[in-house]
N, C-alpha and C. Protein backbone atom coordinates (compact mmCIF):
# COMPACT_ATOMS: atom_id res chain seq x y z
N UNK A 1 52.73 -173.22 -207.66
CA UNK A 1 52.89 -174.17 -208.74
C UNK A 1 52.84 -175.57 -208.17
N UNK A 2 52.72 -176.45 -209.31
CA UNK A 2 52.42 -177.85 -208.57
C UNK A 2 53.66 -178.26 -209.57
N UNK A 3 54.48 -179.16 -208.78
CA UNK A 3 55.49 -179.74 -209.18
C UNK A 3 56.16 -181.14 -208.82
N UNK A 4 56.71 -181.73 -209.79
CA UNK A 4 56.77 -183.53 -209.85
C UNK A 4 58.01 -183.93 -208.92
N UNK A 5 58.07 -185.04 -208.07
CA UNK A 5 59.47 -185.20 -207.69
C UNK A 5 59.47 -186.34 -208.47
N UNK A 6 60.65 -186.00 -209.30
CA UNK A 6 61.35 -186.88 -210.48
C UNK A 6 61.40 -188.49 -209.89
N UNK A 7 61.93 -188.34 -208.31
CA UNK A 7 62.37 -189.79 -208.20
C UNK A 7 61.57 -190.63 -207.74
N UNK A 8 60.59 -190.18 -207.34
CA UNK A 8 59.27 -190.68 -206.60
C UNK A 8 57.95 -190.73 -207.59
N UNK A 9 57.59 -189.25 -208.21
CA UNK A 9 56.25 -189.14 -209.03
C UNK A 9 55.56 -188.62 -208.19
N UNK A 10 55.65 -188.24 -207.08
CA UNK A 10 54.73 -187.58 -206.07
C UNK A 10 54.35 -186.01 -206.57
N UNK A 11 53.69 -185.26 -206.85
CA UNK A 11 53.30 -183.86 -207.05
C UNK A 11 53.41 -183.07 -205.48
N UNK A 12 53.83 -182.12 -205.90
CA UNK A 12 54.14 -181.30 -204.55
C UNK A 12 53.44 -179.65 -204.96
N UNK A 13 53.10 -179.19 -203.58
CA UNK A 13 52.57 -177.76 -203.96
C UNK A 13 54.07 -176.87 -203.64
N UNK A 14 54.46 -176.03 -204.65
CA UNK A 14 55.28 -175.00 -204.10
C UNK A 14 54.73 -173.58 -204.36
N UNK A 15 55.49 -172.69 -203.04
CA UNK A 15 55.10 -171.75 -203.60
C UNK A 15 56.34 -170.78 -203.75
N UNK A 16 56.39 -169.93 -204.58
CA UNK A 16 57.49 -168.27 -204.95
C UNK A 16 57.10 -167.73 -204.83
N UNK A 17 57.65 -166.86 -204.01
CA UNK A 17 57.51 -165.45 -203.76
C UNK A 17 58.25 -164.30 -204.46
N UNK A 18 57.98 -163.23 -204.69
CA UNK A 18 59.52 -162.41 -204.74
C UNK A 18 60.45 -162.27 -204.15
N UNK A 19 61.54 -161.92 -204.50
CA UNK A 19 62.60 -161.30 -203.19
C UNK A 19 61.94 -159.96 -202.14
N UNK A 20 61.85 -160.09 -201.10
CA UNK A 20 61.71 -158.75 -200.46
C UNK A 20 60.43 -159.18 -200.19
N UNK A 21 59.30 -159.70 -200.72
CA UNK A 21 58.02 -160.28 -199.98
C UNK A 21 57.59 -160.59 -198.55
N UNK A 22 56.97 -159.94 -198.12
CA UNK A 22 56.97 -159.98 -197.23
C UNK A 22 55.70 -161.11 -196.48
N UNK A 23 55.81 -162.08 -195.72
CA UNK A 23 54.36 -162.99 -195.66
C UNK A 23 53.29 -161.90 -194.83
N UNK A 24 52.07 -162.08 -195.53
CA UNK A 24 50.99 -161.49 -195.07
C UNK A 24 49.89 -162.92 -194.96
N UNK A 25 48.52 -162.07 -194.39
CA UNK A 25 47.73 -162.84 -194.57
C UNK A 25 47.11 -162.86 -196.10
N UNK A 26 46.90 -161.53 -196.53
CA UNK A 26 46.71 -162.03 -197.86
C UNK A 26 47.40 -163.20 -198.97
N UNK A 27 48.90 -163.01 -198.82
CA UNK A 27 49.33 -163.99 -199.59
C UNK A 27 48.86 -165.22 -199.54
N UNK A 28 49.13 -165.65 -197.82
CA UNK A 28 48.11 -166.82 -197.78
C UNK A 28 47.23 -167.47 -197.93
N UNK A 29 46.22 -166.37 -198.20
CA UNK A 29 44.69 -166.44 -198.60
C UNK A 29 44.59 -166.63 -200.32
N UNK A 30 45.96 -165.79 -201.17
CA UNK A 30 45.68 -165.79 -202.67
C UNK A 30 46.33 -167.21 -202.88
N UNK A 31 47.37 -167.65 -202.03
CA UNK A 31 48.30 -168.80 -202.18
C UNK A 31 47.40 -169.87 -202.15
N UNK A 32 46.52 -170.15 -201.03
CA UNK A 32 45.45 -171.02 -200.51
C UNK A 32 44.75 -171.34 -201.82
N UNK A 33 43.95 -170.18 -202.69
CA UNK A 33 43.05 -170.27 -203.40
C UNK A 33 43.70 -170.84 -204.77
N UNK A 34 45.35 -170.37 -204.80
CA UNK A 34 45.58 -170.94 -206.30
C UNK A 34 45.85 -172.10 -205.83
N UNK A 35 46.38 -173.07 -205.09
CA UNK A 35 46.59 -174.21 -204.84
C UNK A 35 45.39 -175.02 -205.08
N UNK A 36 44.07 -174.54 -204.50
CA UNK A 36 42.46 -175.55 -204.58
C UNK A 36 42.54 -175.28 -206.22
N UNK A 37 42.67 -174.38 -206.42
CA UNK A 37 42.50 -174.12 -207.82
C UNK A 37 43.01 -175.40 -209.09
N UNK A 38 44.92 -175.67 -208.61
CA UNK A 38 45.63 -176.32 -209.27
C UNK A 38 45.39 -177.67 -208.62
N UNK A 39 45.00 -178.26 -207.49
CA UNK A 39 44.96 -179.56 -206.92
C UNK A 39 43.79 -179.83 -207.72
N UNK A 40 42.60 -179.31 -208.01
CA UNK A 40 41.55 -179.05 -208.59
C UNK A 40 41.98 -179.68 -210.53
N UNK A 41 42.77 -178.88 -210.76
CA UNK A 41 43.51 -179.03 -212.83
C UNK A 41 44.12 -179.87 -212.50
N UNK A 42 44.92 -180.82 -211.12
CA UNK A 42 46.14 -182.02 -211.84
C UNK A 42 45.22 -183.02 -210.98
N UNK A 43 44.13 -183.03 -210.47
CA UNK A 43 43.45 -184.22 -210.04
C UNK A 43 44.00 -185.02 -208.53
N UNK A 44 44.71 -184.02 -208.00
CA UNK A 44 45.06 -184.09 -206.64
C UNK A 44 43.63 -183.72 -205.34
N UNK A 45 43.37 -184.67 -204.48
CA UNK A 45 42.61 -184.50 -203.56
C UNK A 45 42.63 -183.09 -202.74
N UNK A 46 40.91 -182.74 -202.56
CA UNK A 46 41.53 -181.39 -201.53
C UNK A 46 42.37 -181.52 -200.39
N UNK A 47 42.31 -180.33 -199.96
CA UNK A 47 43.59 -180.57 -198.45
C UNK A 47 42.31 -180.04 -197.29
């Protein structure tokens, strides 16, 4: 998700996981792609 810091206005990428998730490379790879995805919808530069 892309999310605002209230006191600044800066957009930040976060990410959630489930509990018990374990990091893989896939996550990284699906995490990676929704982020270009959403930097992409709020008009944030690529990374």
């Amino acid at each position: 998700m892309i999310r605002q810091d209230l006191e600044t206005g800066e957009l930040i990428e976060q990410l959630v996981i489930g509990r018990g998730t374990r990091p893989s490379p896939a996550i990284d790879e699906a995490a990676a792609d929704a982020f270009r995805l959403l930097r992409e919808e709020t008009g944030l530069p690529p990374r």
